[in-house]
Protein backbone atom coordinates (compact mmCIF):
# COMPACT_ATOMS: atom_id res chain seq x y z
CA UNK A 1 -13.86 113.67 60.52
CA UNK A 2 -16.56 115.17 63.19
CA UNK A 3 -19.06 112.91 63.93
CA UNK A 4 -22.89 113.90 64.21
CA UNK A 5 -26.03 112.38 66.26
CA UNK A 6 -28.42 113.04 63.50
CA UNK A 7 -28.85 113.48 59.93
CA UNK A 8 -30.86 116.06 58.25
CA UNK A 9 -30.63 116.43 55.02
CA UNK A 10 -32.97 119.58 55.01
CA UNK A 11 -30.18 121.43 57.62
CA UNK A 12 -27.02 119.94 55.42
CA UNK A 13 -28.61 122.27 52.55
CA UNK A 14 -28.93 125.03 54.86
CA UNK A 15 -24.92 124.72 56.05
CA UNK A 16 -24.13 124.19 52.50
CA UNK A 17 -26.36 127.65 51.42
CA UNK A 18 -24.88 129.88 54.16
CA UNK A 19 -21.02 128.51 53.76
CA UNK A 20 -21.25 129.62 49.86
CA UNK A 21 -22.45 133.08 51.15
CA UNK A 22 -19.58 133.12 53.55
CA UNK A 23 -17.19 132.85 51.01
CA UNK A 24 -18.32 135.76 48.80
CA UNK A 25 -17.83 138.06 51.67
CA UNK A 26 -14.47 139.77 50.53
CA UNK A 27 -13.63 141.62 54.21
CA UNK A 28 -13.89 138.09 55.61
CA UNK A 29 -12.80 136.04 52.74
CA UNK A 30 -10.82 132.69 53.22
CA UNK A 31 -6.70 133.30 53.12
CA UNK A 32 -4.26 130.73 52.59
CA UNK A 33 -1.42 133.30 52.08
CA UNK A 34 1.38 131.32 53.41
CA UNK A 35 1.06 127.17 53.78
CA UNK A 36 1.40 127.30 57.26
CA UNK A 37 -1.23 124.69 57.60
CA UNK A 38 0.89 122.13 56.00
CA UNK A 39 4.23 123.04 56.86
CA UNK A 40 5.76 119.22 58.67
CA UNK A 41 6.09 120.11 62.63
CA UNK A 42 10.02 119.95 64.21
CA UNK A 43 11.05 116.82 65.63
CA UNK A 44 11.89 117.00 69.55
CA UNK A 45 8.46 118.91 70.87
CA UNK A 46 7.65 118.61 74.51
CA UNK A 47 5.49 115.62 75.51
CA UNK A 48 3.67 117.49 78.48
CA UNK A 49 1.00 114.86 78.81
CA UNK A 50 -2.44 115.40 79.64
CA UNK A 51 -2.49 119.36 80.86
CA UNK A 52 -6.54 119.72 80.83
CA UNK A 53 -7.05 119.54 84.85
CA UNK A 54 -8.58 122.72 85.10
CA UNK A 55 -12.04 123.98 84.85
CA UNK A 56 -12.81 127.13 82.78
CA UNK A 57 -12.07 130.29 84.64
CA UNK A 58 -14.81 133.06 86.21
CA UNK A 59 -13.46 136.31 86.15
CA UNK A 60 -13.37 139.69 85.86
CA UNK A 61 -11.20 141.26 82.26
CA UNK A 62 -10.19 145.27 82.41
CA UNK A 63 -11.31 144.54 78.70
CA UNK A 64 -14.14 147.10 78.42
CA UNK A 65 -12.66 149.73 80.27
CA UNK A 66 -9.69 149.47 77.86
CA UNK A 67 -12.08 149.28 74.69
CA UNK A 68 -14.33 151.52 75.02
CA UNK A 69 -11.51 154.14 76.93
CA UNK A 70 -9.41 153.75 73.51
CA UNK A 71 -12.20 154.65 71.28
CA UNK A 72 -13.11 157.49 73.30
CA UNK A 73 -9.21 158.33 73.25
CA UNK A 74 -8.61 158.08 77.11
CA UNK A 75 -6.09 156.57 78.97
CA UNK A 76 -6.81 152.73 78.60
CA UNK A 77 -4.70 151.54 81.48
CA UNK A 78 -6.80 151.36 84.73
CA UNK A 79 -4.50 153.17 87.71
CA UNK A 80 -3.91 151.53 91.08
CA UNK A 81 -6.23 153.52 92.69
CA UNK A 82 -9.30 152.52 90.21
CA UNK A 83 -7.45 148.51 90.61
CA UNK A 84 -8.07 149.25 94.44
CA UNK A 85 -12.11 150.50 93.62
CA UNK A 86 -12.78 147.21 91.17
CA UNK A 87 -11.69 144.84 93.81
CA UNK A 88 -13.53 146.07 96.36
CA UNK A 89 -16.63 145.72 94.37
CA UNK A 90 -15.56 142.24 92.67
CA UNK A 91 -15.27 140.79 96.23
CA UNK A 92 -18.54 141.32 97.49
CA UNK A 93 -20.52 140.98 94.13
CA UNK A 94 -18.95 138.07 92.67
CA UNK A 95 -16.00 136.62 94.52
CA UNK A 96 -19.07 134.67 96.63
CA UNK A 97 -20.49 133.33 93.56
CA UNK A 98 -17.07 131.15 92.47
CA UNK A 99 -15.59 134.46 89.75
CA UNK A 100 -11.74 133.83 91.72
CA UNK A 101 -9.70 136.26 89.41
CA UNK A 102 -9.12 139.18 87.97
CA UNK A 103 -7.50 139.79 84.32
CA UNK A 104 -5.62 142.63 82.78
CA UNK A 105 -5.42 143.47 78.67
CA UNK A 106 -3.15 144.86 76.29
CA UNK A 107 -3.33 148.48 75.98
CA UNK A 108 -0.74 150.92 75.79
CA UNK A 109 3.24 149.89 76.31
CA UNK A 110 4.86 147.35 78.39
CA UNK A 111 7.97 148.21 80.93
CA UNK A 112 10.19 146.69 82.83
CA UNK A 113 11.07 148.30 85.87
CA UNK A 114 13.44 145.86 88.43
CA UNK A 115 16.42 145.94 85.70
CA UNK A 116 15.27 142.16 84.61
CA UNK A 117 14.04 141.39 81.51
CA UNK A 118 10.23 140.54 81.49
CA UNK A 119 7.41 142.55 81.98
CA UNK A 120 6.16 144.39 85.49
CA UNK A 121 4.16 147.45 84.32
CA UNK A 122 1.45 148.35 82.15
CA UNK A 123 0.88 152.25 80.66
CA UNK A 124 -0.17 154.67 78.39
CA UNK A 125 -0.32 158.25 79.52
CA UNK A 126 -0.35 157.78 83.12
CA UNK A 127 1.54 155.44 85.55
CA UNK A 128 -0.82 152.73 84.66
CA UNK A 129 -0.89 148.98 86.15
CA UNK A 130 1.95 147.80 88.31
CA UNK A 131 1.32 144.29 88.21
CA UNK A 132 3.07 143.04 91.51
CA UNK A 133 0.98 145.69 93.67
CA UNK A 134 -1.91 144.40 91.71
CA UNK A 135 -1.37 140.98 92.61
CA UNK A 136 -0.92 142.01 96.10
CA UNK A 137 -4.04 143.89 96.43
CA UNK A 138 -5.73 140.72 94.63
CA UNK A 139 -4.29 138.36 96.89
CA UNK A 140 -5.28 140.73 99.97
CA UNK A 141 -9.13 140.31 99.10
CA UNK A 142 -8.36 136.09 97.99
CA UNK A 143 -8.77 137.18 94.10
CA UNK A 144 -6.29 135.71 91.45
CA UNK A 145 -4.53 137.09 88.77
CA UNK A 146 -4.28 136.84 85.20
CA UNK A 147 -2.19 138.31 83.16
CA UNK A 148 -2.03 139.43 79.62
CA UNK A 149 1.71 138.69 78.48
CA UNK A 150 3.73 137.18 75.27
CA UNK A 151 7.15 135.45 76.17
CA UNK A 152 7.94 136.44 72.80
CA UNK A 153 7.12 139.77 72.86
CA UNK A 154 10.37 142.14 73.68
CA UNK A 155 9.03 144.89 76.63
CA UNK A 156 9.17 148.47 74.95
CA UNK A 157 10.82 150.48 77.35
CA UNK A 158 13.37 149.00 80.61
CA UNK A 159 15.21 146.52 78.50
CA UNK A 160 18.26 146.54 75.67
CA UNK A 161 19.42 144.36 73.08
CA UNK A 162 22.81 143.55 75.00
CA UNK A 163 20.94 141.78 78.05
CA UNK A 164 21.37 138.81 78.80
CA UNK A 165 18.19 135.69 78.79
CA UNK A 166 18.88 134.56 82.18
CA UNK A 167 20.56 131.55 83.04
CA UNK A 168 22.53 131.96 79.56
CA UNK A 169 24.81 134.14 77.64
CA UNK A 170 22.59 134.79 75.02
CA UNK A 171 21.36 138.35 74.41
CA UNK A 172 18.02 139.43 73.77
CA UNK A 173 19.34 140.97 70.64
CA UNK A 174 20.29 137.65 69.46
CA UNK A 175 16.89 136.61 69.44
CA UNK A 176 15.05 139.04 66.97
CA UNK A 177 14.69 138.49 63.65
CA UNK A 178 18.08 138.19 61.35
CA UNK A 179 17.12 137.99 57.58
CA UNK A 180 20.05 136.34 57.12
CA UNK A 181 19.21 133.15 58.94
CA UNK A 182 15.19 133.19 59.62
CA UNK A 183 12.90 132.08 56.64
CA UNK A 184 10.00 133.66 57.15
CA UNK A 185 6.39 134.13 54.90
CA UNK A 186 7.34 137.65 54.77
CA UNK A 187 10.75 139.35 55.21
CA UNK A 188 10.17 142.52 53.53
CA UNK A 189 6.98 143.37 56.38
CA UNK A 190 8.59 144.91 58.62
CA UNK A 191 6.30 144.12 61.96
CA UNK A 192 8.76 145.91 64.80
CA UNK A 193 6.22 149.14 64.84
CA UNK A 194 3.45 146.57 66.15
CA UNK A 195 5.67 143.91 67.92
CA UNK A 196 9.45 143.10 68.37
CA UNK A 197 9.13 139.26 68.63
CA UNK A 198 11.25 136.87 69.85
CA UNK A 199 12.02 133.96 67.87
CA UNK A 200 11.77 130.21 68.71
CA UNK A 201 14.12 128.65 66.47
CA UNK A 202 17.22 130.68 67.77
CA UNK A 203 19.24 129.56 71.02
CA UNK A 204 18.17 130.50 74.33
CA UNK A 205 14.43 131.27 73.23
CA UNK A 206 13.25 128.16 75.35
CA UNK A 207 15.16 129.52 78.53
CA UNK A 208 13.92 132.52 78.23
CA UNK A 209 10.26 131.28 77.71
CA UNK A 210 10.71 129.32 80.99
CA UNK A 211 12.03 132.32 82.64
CA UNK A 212 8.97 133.94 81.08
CA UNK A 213 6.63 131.72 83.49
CA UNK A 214 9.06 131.26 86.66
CA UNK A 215 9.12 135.22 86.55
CA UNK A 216 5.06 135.40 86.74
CA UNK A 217 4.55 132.16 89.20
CA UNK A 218 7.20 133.88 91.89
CA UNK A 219 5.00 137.11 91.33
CA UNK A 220 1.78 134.98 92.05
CA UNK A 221 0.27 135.13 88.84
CA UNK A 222 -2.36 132.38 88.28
CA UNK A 223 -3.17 133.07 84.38
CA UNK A 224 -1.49 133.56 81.23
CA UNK A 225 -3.43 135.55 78.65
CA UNK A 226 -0.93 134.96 75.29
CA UNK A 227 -2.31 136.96 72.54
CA UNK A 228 -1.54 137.20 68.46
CA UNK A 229 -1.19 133.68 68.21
CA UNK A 230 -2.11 133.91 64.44
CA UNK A 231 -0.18 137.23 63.47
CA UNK A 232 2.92 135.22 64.34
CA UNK A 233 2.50 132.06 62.81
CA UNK A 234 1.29 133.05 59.17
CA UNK A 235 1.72 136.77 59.11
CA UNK A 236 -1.54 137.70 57.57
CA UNK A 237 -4.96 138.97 58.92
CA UNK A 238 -8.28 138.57 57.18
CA UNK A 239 -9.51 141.15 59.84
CA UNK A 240 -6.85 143.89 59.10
CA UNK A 241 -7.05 142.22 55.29
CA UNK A 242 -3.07 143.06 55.39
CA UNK A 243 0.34 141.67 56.35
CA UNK A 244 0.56 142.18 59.98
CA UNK A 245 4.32 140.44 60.89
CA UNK A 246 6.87 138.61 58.33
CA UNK A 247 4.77 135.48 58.97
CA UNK A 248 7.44 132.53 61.56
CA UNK A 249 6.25 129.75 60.55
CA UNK A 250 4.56 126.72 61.93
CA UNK A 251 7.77 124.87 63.28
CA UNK A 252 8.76 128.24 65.41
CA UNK A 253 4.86 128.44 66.22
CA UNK A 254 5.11 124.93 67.66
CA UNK A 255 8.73 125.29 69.40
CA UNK A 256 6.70 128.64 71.00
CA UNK A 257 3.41 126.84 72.08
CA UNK A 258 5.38 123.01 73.25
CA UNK A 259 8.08 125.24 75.25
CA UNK A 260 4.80 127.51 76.96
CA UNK A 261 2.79 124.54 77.99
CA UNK A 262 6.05 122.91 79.23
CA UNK A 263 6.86 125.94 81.34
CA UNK A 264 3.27 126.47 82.45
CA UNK A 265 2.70 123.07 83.60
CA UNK A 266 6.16 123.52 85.77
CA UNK A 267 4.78 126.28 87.06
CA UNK A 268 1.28 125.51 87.45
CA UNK A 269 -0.29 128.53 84.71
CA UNK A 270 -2.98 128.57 83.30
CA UNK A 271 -2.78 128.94 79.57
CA UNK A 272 -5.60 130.84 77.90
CA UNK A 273 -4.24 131.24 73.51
CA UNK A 274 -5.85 134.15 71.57
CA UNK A 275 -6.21 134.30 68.11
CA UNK A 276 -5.27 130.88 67.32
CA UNK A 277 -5.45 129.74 63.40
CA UNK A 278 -6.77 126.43 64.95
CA UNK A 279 -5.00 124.91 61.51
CA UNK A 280 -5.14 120.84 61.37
CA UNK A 281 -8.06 120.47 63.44
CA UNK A 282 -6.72 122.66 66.62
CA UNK A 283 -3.64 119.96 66.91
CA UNK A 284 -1.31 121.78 68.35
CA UNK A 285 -3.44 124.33 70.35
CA UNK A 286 -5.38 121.04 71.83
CA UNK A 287 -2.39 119.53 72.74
CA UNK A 288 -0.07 122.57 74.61
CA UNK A 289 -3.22 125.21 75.61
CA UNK A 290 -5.47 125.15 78.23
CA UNK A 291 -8.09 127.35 76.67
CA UNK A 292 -8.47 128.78 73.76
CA UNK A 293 -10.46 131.62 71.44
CA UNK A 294 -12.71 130.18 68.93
CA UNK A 295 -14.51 133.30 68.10
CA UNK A 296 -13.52 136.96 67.20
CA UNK A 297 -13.49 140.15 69.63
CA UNK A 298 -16.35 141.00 71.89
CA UNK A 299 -15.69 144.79 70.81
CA UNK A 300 -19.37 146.21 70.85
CA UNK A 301 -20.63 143.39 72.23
CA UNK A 302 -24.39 142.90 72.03
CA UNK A 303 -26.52 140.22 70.09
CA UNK A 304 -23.84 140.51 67.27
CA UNK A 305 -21.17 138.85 69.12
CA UNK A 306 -23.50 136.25 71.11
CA UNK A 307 -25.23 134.97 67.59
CA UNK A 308 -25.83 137.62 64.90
CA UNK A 309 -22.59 137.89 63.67
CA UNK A 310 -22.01 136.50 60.15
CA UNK A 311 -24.62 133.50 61.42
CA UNK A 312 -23.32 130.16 59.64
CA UNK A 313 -19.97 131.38 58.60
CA UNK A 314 -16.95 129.40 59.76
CA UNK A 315 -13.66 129.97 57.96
CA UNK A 316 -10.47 127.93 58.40
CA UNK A 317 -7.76 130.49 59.57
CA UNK A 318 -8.91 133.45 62.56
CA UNK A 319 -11.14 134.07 63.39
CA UNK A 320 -13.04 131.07 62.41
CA UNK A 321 -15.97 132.47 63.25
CA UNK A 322 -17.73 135.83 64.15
CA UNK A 323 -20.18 134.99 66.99
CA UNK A 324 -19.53 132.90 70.13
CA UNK A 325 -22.40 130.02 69.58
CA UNK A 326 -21.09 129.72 66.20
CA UNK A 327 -17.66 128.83 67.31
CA UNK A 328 -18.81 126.92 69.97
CA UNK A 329 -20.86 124.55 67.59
CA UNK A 330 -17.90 124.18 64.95
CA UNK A 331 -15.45 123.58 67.49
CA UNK A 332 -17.47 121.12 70.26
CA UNK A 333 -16.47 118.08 68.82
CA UNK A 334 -12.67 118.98 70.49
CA UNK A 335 -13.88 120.02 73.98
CA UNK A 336 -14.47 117.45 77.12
CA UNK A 337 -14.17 116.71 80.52
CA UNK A 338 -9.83 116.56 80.08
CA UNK A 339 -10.19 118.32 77.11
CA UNK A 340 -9.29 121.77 75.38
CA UNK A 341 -11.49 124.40 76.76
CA UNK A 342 -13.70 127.02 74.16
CA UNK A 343 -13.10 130.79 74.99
CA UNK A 344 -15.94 132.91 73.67
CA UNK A 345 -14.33 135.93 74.87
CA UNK A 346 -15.59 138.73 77.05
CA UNK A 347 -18.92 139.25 78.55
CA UNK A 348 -20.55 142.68 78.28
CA UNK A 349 -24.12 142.60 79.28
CA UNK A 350 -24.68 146.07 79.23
CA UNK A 351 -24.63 146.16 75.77
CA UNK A 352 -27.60 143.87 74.35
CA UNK A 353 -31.12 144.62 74.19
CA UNK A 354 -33.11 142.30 76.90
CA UNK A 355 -33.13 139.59 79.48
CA UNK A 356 -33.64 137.01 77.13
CA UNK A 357 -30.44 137.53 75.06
CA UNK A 358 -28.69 137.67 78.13
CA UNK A 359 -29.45 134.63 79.36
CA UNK A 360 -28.58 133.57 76.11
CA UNK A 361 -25.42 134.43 76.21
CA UNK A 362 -24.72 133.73 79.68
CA UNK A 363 -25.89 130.14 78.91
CA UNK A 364 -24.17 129.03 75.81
CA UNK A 365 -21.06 129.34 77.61
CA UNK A 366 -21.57 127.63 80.81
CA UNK A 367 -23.43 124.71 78.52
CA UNK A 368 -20.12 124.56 75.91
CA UNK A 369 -18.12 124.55 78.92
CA UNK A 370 -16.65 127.62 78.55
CA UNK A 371 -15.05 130.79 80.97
CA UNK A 372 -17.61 133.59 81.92
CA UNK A 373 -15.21 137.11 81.74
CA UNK A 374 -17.56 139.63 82.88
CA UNK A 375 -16.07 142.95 81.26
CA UNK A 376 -18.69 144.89 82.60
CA UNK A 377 -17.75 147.28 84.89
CA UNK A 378 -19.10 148.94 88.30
CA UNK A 379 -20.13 151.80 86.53
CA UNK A 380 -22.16 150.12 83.59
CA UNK A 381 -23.15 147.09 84.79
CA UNK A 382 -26.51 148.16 85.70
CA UNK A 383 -29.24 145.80 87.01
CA UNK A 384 -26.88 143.06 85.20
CA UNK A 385 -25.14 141.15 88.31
CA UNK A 386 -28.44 138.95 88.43
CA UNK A 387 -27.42 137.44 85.47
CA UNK A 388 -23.87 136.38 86.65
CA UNK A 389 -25.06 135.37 89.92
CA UNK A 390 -27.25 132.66 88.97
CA UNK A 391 -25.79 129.72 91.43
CA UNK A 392 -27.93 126.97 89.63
CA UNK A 393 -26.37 128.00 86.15
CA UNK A 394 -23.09 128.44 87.80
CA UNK A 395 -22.80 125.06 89.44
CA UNK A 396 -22.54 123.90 86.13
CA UNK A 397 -19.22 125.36 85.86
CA UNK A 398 -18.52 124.07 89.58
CA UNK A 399 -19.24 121.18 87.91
CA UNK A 400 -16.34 121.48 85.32
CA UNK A 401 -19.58 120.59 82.81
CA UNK A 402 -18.86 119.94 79.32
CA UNK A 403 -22.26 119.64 77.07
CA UNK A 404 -22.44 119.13 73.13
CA UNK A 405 -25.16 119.96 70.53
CA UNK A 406 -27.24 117.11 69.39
CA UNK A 407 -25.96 118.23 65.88
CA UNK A 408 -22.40 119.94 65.12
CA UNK A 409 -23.19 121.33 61.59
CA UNK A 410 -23.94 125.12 61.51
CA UNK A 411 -27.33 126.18 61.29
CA UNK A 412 -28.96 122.63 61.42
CA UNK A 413 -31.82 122.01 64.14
CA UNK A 414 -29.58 119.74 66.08
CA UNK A 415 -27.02 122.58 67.15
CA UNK A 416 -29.49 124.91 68.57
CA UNK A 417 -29.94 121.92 71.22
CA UNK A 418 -26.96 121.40 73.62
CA UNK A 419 -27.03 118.67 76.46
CA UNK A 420 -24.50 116.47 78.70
CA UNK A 421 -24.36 115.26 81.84
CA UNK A 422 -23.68 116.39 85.30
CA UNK A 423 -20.63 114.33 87.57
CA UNK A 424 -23.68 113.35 90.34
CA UNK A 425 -25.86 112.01 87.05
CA UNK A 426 -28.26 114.73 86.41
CA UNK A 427 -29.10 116.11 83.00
CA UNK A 428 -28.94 119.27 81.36
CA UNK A 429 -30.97 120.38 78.44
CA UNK A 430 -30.45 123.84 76.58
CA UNK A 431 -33.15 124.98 73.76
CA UNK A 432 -31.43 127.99 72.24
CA UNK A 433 -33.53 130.50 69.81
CA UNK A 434 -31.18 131.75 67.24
CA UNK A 435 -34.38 133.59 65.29
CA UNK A 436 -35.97 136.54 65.35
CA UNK A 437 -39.53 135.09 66.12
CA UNK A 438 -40.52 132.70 69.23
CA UNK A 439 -39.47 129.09 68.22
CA UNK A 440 -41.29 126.16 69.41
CA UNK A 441 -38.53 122.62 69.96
CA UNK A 442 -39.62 119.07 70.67
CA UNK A 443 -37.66 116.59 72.20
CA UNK A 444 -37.98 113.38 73.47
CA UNK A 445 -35.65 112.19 76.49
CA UNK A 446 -34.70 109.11 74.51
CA UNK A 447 -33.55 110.93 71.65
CA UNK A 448 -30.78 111.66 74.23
CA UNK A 449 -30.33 107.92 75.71
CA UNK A 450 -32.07 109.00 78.67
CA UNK A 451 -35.45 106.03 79.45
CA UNK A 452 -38.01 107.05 81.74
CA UNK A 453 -39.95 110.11 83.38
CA UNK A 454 -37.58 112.79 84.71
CA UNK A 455 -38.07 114.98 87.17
CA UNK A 456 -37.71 118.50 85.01
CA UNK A 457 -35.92 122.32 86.53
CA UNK A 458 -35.79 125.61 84.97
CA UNK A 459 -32.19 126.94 85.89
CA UNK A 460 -33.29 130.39 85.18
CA UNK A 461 -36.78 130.89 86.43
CA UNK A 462 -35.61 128.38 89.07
CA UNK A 463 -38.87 126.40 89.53
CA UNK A 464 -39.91 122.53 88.90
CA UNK A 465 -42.05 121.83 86.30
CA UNK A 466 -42.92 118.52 87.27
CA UNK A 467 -42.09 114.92 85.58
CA UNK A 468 -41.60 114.23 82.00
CA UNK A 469 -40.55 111.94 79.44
CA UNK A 470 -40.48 114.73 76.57
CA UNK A 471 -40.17 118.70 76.08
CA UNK A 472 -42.28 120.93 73.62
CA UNK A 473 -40.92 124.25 75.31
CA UNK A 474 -42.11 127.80 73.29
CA UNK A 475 -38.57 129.91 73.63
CA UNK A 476 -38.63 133.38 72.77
CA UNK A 477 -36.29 135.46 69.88
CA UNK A 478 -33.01 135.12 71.05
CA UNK A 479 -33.90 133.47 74.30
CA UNK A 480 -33.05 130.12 75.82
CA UNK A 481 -34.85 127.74 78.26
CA UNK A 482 -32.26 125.62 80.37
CA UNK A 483 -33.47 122.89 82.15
CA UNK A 484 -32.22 120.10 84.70
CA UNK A 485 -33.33 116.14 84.68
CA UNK A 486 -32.94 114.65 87.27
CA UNK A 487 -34.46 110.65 88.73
């Protein structure tokens, strides 16, 4: 059971108001269509130890070029020569600041073109993204890359169903789906127009997941961006309300994650998971991911993603909730130091309304301890870089800072508060204003353990406000003020 710092009974009736609402929304409305949840886990699943050594990534995602490039029916898949443009402008405006890597997505169709098996282009109409010249152009400027990829996805054009997994003689047609051996949630959706996936439960899966990684780590790849976690494991989607694959199971979903953190950890990957169910408390996505999503797709962006989204709602399968602070509140009692890490997704500031909700949003993720994926791009980014350039906010990242709200429930006082501590024994304090009217907070250091005048920092208007054993700050709709303590 999560644990909370307070108890108010006023917020509890709050929570309890705005979960009944959730629950009579009938495009989001709770699912248990297969008992996924409770199926019993195989026996024999990788012990890979403690994996969480890494801090949460800063980087750049091709996300809102692909979006917004699919909606206006354009090529989504950004060419080597625009690849060659981005970098150039990601190394001097925020390689400096600690943003290291670069990220591709999933539009368009997947190719392999050195007469292996895994994945080494990218396209839709044009020639699209050829990943090893992208990772040599990254590595040229001292960017990383990350790559979105699925072991168990089969590439759509380059490879046939009588090659062999490597290092066996297995075929990759021997790994698809046989309805006369698989049990599945599902076998009359047929989900090969969407995905031909590979399944875990069938022999020389796990050698071909560890090729998987081994094939990305000799191409220099730093990050693995697995997507459709949920589609996989349960076969239904409350955001497509419809069947969306036959629905593998929990034991093959758990053979698939064990056998990726295994090979990642061999290989030194990062492992970001997308559209995780989170089912049993996040067990098996705390134990074999570094990172993962805990809120739905930026898509538009603006206030709607950050806050406004369904504000209150959590569900139990994905997405378990619809804005970022939402998901970080639900799921903070998981995250830590050597912990699981919370993914709020991408970052596009061009799309909300004023400085205030972009500090906002810019906050809440470096105080939950999550990545910062600017999406914006070159061309729309506007008068934005400020925002992601902020070396006092960022150092909290440097810092591989963690915090937690005084109060986990959704909506209550407590979780509009966040704090934690700093490695070199400073203190931050975040006031977050979830309304659409200025909000006025009061806090007393020792509400927090903390005895004694403090010497108090604004991270964003980067000025001391002298000593204090208390705050009453005024913070405006949808606006934060983040401060530092410090002896």
């Amino acid at each position: 059971m999560k644990k909370h710092i307070t108890s108010w009974l006023a917020a509890a009736v709050v929570t309890m108001t705005a979960m009944a609402g959730c629950a009579d929304k009938s495009y989001y409305e709770l699912k248990y269509p297969t008992n996924a949840s409770t199926e019993p886990l195989p026996e024999g699943l990788p012990d890979v130890g403690n994996i969480h050594t890494y801090k949460a990534p800063l980087y750049w995602s091709v996300y809102e070029y692909m979006i917004t490039n699919q909606w206006a029916q354009k090529n989504a898949i950004m060419g080597m020569d625009e690849w060659v443009e981005l970098l150039d402008w990601f190394k001097e405006n925020l390689l400096p600041y600690g943003y290291d890597m670069v990220c591709t997505d999933g539009a368009g169709a997947t190719a392999v073109d050195d007469g292996g098996v895994y994945t080494t282009r990218r396209f839709d109409w044009y020639e699209g993204t050829d990943f090893r010249k992208l990772v040599e152009l990254a590595h040229e400027r001292g960017i990383k890359v990350g790559i979105y990829d699925n072991p168990l996805w089969m590439p759509m054009r380059g490879v046939t169903d009588d090659m062999l997994v490597p290092g066996t003689q297995y075929t990759l047609g021997s790994l698809k789906y046989d309805e006369d051996i698989d049990k599945v949630y599902y076998p009359n959706v047929n989900d090969d127009w969407w995905f031909t996936w590979y399944i875990p439960s069938h022999p020389g899966c796990r050698e071909l997941i560890d090729g998987f990684f081994k094939h990305y780590h000799d191409m220099g790849v730093d990050m693995i961006r697995m997507d459709f976690l949920s589609w996989f494991e349960d076969g239904w989607s409350r955001v497509e309300h419809d069947y969306c694959s036959r629905g593998y199971g929990r034991a093959n979903y758990a053979r698939w994650l064990g056998w990726c953190a295994e090979s990642a950890k061999k290989y030194g990957i990062f492992l970001s998971l997308v559209m995780p169910n989170m089912y049993n408390d996040a067990e098996l996505e705390s134990r074999y991911g570094h990172m993962a999503r805990i809120v739905s797709d930026t898509h538009i962006g603006t206030w709607k993603h950050t806050s406004g989204g369904e504000m209150g709602c959590v569900w139990k399968n994905w997405p378990s909730a619809l804005n970022m602070f939402d998901g970080f509140t639900y799921w903070s009692h998981l995250t830590g130091k050597d912990k699981l890490i919370l993914d709020g997704d991408f970052t596009r500031l061009n799309t909300y309304a004023n400085d205030d909700e972009k500090e906002f949003t810019i906050s809440i993720q470096l105080l939950a301890g999550g990545p910062i994926a600017v999406a914006d791009r070159p061309s729309t980014i506007g008068d934005n870089l400020r925002f992601y350039q902020n070396r006092e906010m960022l150092a909290l990242n440097a810092d591989r800072f963690v915090g937690k709200p005084m109060d986990d429930r959704l909506l209550s006082p407590g979780s509009n508060i966040w704090h934690g501590a700093m490695s070199d024994g400073s203190y931050i304090i975040g006031f977050f204003n979830r309304e659409e009217e200025p909000k006025s907070f009061s806090l007393k250091f020792s509400q927090l353990g903390l005895e004694g005048e403090y010497k108090v920092r604004d991270l964003w208007r980067h000025t001391d406000e002298g000593t204090a054993t208390e705050l009453k700050p005024t913070v405006p709709a949808h606006g934060c003020k983040i401060v530092k303590l410090t002896k």
